[in-house]
PDB file of N, CA and C in Angstrom:
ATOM      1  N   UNK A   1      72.527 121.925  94.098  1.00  0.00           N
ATOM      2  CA  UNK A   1      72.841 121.590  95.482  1.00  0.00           C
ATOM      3  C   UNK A   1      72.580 120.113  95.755  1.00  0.00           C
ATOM      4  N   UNK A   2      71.450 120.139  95.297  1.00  0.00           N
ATOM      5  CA  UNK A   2      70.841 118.707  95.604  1.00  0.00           C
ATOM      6  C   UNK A   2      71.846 117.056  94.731  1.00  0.00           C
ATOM      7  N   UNK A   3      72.922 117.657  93.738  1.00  0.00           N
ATOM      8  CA  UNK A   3      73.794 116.875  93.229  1.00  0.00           C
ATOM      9  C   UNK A   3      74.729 116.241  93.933  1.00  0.00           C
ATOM     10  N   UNK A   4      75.533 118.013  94.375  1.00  0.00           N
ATOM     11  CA  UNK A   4      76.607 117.647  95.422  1.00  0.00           C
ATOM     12  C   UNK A   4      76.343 116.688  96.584  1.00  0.00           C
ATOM     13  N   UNK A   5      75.085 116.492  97.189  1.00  0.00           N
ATOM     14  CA  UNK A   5      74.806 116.107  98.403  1.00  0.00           C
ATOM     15  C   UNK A   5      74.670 114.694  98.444  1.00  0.00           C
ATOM     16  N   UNK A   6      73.753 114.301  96.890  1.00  0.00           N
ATOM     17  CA  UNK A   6      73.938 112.692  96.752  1.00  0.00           C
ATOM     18  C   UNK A   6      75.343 112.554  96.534  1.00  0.00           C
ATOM     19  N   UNK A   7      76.090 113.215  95.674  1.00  0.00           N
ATOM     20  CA  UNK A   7      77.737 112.624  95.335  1.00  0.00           C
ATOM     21  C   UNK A   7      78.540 112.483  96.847  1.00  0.00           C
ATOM     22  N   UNK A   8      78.176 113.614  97.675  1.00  0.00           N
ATOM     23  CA  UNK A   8      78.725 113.063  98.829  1.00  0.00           C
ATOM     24  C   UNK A   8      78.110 112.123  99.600  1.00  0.00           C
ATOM     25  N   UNK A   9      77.225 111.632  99.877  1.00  0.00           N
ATOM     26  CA  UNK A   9      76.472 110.598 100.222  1.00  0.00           C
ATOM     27  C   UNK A   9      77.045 109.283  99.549  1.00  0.00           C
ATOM     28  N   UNK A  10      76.867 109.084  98.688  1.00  0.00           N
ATOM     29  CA  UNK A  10      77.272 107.778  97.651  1.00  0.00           C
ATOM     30  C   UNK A  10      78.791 107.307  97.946  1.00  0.00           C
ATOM     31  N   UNK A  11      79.946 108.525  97.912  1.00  0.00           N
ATOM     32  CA  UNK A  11      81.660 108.716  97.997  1.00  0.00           C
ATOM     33  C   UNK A  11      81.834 108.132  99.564  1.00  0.00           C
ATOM     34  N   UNK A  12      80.975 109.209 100.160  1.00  0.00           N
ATOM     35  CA  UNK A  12      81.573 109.176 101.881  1.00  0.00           C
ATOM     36  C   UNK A  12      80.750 108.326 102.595  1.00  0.00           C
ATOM     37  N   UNK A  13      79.973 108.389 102.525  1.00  0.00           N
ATOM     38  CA  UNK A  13      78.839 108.699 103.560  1.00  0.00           C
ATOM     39  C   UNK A  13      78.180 109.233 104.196  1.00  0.00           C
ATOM     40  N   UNK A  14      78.671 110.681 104.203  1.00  0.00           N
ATOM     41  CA  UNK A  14      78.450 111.610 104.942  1.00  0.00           C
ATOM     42  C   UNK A  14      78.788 113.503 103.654  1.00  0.00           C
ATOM     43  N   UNK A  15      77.803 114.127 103.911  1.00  0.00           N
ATOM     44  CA  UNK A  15      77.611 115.025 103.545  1.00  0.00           C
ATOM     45  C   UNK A  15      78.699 116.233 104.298  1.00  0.00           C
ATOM     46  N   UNK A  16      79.401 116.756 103.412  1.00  0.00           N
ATOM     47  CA  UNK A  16      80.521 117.277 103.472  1.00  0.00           C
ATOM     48  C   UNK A  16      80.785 118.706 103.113  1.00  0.00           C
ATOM     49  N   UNK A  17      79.832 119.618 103.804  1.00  0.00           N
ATOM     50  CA  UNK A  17      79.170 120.965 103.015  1.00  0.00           C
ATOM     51  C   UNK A  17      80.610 121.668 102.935  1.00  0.00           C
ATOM     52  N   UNK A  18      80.690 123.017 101.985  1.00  0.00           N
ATOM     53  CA  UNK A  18      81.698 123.909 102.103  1.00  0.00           C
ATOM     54  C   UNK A  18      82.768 123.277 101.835  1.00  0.00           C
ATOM     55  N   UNK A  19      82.601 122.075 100.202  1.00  0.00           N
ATOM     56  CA  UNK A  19      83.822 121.535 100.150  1.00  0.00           C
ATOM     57  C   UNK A  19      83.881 121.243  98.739  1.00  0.00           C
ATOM     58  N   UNK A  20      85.018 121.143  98.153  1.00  0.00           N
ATOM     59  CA  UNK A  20      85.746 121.224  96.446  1.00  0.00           C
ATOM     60  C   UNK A  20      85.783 120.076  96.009  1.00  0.00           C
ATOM     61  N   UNK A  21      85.534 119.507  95.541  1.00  0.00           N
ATOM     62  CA  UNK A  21      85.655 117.911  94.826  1.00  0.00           C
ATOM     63  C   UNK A  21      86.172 118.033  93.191  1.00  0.00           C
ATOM     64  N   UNK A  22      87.410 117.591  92.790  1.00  0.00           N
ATOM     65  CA  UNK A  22      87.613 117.260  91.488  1.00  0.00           C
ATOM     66  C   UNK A  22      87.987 116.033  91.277  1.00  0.00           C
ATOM     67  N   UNK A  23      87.141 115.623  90.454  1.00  0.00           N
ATOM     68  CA  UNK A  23      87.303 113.819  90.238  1.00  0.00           C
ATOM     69  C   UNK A  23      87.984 113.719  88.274  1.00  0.00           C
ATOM     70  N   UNK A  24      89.168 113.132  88.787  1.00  0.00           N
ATOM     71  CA  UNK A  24      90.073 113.585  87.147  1.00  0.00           C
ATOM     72  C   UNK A  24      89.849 111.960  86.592  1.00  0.00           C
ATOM     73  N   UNK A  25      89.849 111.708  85.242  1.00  0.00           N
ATOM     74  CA  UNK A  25      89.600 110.571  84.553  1.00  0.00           C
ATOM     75  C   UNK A  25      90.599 109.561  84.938  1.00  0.00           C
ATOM     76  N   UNK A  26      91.287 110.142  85.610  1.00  0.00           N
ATOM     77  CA  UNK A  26      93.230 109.031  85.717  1.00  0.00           C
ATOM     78  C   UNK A  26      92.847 108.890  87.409  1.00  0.00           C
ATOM     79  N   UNK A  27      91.705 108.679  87.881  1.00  0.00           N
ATOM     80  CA  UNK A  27      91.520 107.998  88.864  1.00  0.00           C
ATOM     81  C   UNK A  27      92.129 109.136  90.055  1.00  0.00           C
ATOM     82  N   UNK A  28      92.718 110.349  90.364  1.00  0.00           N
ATOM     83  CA  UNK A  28      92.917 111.625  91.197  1.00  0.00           C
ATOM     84  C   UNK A  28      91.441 112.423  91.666  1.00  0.00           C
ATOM     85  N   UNK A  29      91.134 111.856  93.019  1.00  0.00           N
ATOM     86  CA  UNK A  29      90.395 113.026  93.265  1.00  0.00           C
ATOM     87  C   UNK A  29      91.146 114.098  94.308  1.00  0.00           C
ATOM     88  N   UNK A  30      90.605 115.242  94.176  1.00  0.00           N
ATOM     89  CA  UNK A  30      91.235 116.432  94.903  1.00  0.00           C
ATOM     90  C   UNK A  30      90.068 117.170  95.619  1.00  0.00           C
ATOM     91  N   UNK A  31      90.386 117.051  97.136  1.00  0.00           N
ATOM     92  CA  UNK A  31      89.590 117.379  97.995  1.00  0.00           C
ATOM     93  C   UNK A  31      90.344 118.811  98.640  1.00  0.00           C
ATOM     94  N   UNK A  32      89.111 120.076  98.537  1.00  0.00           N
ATOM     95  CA  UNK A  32      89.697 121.080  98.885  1.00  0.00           C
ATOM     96  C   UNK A  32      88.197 121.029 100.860  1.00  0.00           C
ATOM     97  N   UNK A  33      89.298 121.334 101.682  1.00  0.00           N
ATOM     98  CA  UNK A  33      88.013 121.194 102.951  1.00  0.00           C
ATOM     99  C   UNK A  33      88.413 122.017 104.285  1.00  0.00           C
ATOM    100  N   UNK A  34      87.518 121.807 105.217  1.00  0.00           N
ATOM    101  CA  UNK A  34      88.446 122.193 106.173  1.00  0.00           C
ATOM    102  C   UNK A  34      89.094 121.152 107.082  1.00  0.00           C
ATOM    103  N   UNK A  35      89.494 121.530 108.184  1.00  0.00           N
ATOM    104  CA  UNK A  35      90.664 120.855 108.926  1.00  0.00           C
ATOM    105  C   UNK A  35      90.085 119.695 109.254  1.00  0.00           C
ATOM    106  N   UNK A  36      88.538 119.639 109.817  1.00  0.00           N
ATOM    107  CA  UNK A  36      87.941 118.815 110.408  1.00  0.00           C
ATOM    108  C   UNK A  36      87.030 117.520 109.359  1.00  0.00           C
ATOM    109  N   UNK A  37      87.078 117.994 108.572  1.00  0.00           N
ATOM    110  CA  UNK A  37      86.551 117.124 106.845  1.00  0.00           C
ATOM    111  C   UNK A  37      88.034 116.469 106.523  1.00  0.00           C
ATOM    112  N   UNK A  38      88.909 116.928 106.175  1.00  0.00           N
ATOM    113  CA  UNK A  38      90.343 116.242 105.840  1.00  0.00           C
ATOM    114  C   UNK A  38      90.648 115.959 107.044  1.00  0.00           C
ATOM    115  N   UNK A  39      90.321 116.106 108.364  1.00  0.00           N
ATOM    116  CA  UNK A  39      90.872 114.454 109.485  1.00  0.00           C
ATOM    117  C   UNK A  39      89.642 113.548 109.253  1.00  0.00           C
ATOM    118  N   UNK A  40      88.836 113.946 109.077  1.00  0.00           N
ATOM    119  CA  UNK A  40      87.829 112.819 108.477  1.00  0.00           C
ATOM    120  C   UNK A  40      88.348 112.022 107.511  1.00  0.00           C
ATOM    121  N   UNK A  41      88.709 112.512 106.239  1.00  0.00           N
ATOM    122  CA  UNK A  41      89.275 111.762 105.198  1.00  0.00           C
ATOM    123  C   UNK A  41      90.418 111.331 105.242  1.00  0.00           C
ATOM    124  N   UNK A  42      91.421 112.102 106.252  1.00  0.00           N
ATOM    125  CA  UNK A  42      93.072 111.462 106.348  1.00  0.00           C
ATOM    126  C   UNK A  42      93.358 109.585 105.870  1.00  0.00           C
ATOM    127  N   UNK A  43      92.214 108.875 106.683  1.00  0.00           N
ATOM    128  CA  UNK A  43      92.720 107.496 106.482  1.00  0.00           C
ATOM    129  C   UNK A  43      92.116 107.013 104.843  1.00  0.00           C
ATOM    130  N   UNK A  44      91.780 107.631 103.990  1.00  0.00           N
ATOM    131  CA  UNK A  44      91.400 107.240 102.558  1.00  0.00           C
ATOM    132  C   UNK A  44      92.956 107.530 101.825  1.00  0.00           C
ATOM    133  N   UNK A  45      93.377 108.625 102.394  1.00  0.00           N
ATOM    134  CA  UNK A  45      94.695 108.835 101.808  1.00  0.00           C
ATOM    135  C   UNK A  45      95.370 107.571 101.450  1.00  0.00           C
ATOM    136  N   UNK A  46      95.841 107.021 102.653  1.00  0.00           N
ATOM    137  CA  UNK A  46      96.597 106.275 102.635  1.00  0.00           C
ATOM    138  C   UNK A  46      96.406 104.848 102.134  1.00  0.00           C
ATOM    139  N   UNK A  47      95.383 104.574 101.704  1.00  0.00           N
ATOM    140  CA  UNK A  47      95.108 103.360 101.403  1.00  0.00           C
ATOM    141  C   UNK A  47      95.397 103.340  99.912  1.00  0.00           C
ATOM    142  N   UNK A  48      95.622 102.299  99.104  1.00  0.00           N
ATOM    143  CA  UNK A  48      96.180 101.639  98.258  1.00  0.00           C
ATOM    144  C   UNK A  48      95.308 101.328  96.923  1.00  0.00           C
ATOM    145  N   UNK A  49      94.385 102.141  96.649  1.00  0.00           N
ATOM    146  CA  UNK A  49      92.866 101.955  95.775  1.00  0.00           C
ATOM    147  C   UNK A  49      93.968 102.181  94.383  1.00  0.00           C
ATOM    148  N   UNK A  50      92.744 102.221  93.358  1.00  0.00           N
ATOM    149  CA  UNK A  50      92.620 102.451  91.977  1.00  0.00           C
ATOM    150  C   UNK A  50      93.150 103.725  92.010  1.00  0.00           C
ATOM    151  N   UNK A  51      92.205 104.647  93.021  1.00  0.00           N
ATOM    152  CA  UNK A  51      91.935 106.230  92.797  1.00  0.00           C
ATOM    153  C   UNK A  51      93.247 106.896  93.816  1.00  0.00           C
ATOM    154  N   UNK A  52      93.646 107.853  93.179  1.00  0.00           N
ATOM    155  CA  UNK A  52      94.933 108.877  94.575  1.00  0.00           C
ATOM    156  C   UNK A  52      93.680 109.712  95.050  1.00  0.00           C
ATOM    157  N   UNK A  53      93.426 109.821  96.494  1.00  0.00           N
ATOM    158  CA  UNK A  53      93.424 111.041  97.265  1.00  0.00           C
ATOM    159  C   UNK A  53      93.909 111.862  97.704  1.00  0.00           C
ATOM    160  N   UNK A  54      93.486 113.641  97.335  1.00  0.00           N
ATOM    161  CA  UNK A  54      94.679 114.253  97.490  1.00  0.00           C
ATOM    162  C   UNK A  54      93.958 115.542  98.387  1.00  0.00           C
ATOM    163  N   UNK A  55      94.112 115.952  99.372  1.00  0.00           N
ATOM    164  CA  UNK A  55      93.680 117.038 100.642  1.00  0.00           C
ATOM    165  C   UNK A  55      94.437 117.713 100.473  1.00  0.00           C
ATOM    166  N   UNK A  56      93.217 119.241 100.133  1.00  0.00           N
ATOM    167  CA  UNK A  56      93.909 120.573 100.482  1.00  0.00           C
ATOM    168  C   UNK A  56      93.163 121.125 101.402  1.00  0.00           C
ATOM    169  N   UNK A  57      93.989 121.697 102.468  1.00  0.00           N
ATOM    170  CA  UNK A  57      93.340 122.518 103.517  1.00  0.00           C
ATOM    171  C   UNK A  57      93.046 123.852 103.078  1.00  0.00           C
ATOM    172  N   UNK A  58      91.613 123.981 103.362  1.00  0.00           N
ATOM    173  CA  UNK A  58      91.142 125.715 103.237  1.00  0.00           C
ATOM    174  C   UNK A  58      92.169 126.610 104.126  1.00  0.00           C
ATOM    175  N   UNK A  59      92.163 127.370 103.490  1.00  0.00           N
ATOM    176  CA  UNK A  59      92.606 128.516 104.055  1.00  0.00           C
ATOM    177  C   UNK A  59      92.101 130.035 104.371  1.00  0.00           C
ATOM    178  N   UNK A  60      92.128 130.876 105.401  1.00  0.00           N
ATOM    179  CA  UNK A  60      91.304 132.133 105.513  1.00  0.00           C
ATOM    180  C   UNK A  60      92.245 132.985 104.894  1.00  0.00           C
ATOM    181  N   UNK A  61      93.405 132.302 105.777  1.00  0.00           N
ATOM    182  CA  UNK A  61      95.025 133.787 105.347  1.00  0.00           C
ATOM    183  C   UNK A  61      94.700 134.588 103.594  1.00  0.00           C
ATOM    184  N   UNK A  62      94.700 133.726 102.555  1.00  0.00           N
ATOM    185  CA  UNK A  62      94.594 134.208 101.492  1.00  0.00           C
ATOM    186  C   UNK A  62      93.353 133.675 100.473  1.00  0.00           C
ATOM    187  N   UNK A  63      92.008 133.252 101.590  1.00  0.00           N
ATOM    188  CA  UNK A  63      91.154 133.422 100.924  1.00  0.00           C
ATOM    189  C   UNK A  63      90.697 132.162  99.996  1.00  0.00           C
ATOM    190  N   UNK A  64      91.896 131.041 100.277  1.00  0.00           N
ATOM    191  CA  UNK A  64      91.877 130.138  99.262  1.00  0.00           C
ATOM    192  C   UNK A  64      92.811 129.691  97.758  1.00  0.00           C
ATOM    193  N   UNK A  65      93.256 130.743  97.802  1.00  0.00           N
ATOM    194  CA  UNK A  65      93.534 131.299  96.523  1.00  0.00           C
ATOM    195  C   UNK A  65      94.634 130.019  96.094  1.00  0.00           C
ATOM    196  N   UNK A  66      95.543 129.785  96.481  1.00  0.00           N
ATOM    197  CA  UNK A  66      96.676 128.840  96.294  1.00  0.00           C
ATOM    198  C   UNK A  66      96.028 127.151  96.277  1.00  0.00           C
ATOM    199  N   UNK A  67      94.703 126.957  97.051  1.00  0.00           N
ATOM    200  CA  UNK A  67      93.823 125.852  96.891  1.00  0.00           C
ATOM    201  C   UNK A  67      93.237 126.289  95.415  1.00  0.00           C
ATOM    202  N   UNK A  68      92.649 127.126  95.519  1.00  0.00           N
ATOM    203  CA  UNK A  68      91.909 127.311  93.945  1.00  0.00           C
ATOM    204  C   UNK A  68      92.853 127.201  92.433  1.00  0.00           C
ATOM    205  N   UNK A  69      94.092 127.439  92.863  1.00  0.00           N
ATOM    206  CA  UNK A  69      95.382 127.546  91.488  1.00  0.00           C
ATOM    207  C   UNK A  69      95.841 126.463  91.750  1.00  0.00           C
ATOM    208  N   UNK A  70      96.016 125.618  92.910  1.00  0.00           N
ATOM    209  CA  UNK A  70      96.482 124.072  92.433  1.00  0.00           C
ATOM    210  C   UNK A  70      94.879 123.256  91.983  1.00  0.00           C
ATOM    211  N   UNK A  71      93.964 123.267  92.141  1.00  0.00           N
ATOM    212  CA  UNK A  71      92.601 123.130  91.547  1.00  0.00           C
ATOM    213  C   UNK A  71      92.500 122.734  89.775  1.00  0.00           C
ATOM    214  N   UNK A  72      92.839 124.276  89.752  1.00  0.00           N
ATOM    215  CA  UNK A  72      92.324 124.970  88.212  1.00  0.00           C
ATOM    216  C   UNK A  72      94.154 124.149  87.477  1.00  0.00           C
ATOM    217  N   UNK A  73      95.250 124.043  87.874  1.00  0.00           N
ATOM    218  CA  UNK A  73      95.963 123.145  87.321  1.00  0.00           C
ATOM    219  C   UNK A  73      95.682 122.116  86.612  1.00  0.00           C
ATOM    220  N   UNK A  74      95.560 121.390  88.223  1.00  0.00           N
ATOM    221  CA  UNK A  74      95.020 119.977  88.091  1.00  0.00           C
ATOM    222  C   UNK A  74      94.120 119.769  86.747  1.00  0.00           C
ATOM    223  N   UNK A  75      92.805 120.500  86.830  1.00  0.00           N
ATOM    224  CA  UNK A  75      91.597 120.254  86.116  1.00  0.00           C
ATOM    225  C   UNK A  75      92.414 120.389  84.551  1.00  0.00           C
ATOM    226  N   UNK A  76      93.609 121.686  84.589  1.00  0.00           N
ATOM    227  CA  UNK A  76      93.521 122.072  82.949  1.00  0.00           C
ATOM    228  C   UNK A  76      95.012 121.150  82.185  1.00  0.00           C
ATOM    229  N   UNK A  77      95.538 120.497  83.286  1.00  0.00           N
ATOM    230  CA  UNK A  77      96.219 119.484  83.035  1.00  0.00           C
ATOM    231  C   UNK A  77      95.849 118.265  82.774  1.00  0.00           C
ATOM    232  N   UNK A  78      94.765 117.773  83.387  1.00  0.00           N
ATOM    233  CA  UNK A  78      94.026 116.516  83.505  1.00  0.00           C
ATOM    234  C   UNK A  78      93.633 116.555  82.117  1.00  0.00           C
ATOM    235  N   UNK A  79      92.522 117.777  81.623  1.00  0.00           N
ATOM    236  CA  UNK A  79      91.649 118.205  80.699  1.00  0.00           C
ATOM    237  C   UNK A  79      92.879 117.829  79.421  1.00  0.00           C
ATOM    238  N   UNK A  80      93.933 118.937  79.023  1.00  0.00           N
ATOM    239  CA  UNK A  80      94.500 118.855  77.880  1.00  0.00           C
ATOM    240  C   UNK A  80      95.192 117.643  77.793  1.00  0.00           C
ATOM    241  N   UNK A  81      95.642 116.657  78.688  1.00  0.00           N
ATOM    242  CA  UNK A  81      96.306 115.170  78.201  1.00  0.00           C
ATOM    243  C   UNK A  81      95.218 114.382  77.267  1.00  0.00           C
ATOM    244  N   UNK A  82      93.809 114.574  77.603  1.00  0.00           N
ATOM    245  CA  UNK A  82      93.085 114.093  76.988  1.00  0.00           C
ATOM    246  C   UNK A  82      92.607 114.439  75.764  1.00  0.00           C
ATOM    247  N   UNK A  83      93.119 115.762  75.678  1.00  0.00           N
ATOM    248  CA  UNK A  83      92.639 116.680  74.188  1.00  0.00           C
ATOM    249  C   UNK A  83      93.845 115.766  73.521  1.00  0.00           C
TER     250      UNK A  83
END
């Protein structure tokens, strides 16, 4: 627990509970959050860095599930370019 909380501290500034972070070697992080955490982050989107920011909104309807399978992509796509 105590990991997540400095990593969000250090990234944001602000501690960002109940939220998905994948940070891929090709500079993509993927933020899974809710509505009110991604209008927080909306203006990182758009800016022009090293790194892409990419917001997925939680969802109740199905639990997540379509956040968690573009997730587990990402990670096993990221993962095998490098294998």
């Amino acid at each position: 627990y105590l990991r997540s909380v400095v990593l969000h501290q250090w990234l944001f500034g602000y501690e960002l509970p109940d939220t998905i972070l994948l940070l891929t070697e090709d500079g993509h992080v993927w933020i899974c959050a809710t509505k009110k955490k991604c209008e927080f982050l909306q203006p990182a989107v758009d800016r022009d860095e090293d790194f892409k920011l990419h917001l997925l909104l939680r969802s109740k309807e199905d639990d997540n599930a379509a956040n968690y399978d573009t997730l587990f992509k990402q990670a096993h796509a990221r993962g095998s370019e490098s294998n």
